[in-house]
Protein backbone atom coordinates (compact mmCIF):
# COMPACT_ATOMS: atom_id res chain seq x y z
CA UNK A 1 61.28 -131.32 -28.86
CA UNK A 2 59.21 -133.72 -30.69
CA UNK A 3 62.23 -134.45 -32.84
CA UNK A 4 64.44 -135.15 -29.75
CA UNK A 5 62.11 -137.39 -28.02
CA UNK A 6 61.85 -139.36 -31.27
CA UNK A 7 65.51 -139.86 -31.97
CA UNK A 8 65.37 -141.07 -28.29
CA UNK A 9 63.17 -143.64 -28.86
CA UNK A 10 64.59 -144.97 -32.17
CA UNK A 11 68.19 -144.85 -30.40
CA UNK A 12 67.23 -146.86 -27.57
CA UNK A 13 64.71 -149.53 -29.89
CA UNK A 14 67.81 -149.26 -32.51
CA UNK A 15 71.16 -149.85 -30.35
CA UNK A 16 69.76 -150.88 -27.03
CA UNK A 17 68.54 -148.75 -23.89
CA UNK A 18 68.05 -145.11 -23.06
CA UNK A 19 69.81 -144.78 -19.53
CA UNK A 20 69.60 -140.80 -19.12
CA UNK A 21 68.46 -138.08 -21.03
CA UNK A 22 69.81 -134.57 -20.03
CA UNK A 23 67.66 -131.04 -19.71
CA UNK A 24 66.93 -129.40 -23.16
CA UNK A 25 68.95 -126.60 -24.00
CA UNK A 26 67.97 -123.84 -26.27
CA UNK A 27 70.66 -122.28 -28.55
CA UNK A 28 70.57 -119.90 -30.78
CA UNK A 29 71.37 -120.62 -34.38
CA UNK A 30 74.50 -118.51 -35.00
CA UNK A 31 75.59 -118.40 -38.45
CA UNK A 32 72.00 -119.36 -40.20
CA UNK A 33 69.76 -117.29 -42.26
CA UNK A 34 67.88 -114.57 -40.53
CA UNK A 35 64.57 -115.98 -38.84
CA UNK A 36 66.05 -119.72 -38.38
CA UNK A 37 64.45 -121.22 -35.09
CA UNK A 38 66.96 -121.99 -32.10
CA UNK A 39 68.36 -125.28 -31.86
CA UNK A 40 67.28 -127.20 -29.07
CA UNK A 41 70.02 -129.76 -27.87
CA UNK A 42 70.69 -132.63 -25.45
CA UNK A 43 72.83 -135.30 -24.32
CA UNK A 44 71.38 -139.07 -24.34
CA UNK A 45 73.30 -142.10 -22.64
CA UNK A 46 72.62 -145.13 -24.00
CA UNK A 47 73.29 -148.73 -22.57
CA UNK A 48 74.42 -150.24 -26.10
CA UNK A 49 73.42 -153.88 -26.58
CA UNK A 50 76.29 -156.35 -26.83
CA UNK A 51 76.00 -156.44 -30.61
CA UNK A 52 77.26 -152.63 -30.55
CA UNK A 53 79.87 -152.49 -28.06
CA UNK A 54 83.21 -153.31 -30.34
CA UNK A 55 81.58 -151.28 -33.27
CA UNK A 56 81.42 -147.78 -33.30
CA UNK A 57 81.30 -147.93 -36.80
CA UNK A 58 78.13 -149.15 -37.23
CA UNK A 59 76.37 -147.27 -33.91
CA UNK A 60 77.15 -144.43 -35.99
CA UNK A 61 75.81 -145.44 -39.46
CA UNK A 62 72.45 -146.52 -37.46
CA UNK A 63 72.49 -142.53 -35.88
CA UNK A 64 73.15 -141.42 -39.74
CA UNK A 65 69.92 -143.82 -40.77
CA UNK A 66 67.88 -142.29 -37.99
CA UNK A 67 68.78 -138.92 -39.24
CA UNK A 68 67.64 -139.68 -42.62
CA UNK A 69 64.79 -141.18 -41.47
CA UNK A 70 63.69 -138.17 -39.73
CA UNK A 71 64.49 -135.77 -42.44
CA UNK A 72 67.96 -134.96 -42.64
CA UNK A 73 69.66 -134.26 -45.71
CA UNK A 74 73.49 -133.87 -45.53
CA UNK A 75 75.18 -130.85 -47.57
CA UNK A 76 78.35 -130.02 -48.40
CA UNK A 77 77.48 -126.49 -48.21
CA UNK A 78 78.81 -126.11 -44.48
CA UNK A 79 76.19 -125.87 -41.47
CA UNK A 80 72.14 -125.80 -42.19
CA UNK A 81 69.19 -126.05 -40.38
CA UNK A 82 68.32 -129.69 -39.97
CA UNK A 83 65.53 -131.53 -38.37
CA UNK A 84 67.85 -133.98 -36.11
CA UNK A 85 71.97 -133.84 -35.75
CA UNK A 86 72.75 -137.05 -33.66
CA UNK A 87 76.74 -137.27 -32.39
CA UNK A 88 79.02 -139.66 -30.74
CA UNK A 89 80.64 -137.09 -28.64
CA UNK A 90 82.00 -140.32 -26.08
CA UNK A 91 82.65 -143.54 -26.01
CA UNK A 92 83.81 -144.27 -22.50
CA UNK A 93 87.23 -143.33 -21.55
CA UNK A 94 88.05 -144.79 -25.22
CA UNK A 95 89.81 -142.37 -28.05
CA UNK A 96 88.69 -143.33 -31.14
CA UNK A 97 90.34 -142.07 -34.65
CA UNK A 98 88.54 -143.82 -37.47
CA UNK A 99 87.90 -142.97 -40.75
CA UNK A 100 84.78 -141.80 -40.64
CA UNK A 101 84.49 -141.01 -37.01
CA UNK A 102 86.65 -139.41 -34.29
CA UNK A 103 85.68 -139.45 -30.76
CA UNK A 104 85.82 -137.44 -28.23
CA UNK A 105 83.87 -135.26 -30.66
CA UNK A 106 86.41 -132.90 -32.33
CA UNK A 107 84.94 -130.00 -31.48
CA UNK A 108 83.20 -130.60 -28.13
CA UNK A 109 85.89 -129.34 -26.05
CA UNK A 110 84.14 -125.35 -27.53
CA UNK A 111 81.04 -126.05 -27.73
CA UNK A 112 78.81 -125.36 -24.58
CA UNK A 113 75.99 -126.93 -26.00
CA UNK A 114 77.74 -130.59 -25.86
CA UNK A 115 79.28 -129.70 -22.20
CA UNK A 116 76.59 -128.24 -20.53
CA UNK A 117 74.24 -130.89 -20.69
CA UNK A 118 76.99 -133.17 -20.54
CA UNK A 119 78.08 -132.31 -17.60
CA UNK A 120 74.17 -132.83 -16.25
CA UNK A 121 74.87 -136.25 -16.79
CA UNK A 122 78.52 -136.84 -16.07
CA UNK A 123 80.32 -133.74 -14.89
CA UNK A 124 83.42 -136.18 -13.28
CA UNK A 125 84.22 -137.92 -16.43
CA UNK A 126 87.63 -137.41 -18.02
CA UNK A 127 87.59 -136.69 -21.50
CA UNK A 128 90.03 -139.05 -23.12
CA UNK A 129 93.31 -137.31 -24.55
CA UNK A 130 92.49 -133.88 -22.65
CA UNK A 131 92.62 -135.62 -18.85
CA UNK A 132 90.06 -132.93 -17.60
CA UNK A 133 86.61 -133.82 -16.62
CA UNK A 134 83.56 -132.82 -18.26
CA UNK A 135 83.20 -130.31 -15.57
CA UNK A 136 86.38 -128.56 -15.89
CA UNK A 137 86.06 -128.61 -19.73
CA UNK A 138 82.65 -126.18 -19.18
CA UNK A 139 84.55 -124.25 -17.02
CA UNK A 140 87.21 -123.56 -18.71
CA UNK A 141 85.19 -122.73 -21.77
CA UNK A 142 86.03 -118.76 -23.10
CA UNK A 143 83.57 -116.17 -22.00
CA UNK A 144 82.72 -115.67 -26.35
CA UNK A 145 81.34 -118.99 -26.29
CA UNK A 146 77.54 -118.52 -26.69
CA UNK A 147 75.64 -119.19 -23.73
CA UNK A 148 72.57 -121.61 -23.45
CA UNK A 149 69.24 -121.77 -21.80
CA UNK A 150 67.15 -124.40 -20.54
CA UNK A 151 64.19 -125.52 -22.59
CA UNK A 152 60.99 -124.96 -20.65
């Protein structure tokens, strides 16, 4: 949690203000070695400054430097445990195909980690290129999706 509430803070004094943090969700940390802690995950809005509004780009290089900051290491070895993962999973109604980035977040549409605590924050936004709302997209989410819990 400690992790989360310091990616906060070096988001918002990085790229402008935090406007809303979701609830904490624990999930568990399918596909890791036996014994790896559950993930804990949340969605945080930010209120980029005008510097950061046409660039994308660059909002997500500064996540990638706060990553590294904290600890991360990238592999190429597929999914590890990791100290801080921070996403651009929207950018407004916007769809954005860029070389290093695509948003909406490829795979957010299966993941109820993103659209639970997404839809906390915004259930009645319409994720660009699908036309359903954050809502719908959690609802319509299979029943072998793994479910989440709230942080305490």
């Amino acid at each position: 949690m400690e992790h989360l509430d310091e990616a906060d803070r070096q988001m918002g004094q990085a790229l402008g203000s935090v406007v809303r943090i979701s609830p904490t969700y624990s999930t568990a940390a399918v596909g890791m070695a036996p014994g790896t802690p559950d993930f804990l995950n949340r969605i945080t809005e930010i209120e980029l400054n005008s510097l950061w509004h046409d660039r994308p780009e660059h909002v997500m290089s500064t996540l990638l430097s706060i990553e590294q900051n904290m600890g991360r290491s990238r592999s190429s070895q597929g999914y590890t445990s990791r100290p801080i993962d921070l996403d651009i999973v929207l950018w407004g109604e916007h769809i954005l195909d860029l070389a290093n980035l695509k948003v909406p977040h490829p795979r957010m549409l299966r993941r109820r980690f993103v659209l639970q605590p997404l839809a906390e924050l915004v259930p009645k936004q319409v994720i660009a290129g699908d036309g359903r709302t954050v809502a719908q997209c959690l609802a319509d989410l299979p029943e072998d999706v793994p479910q989440i819990a709230p942080w305490s």
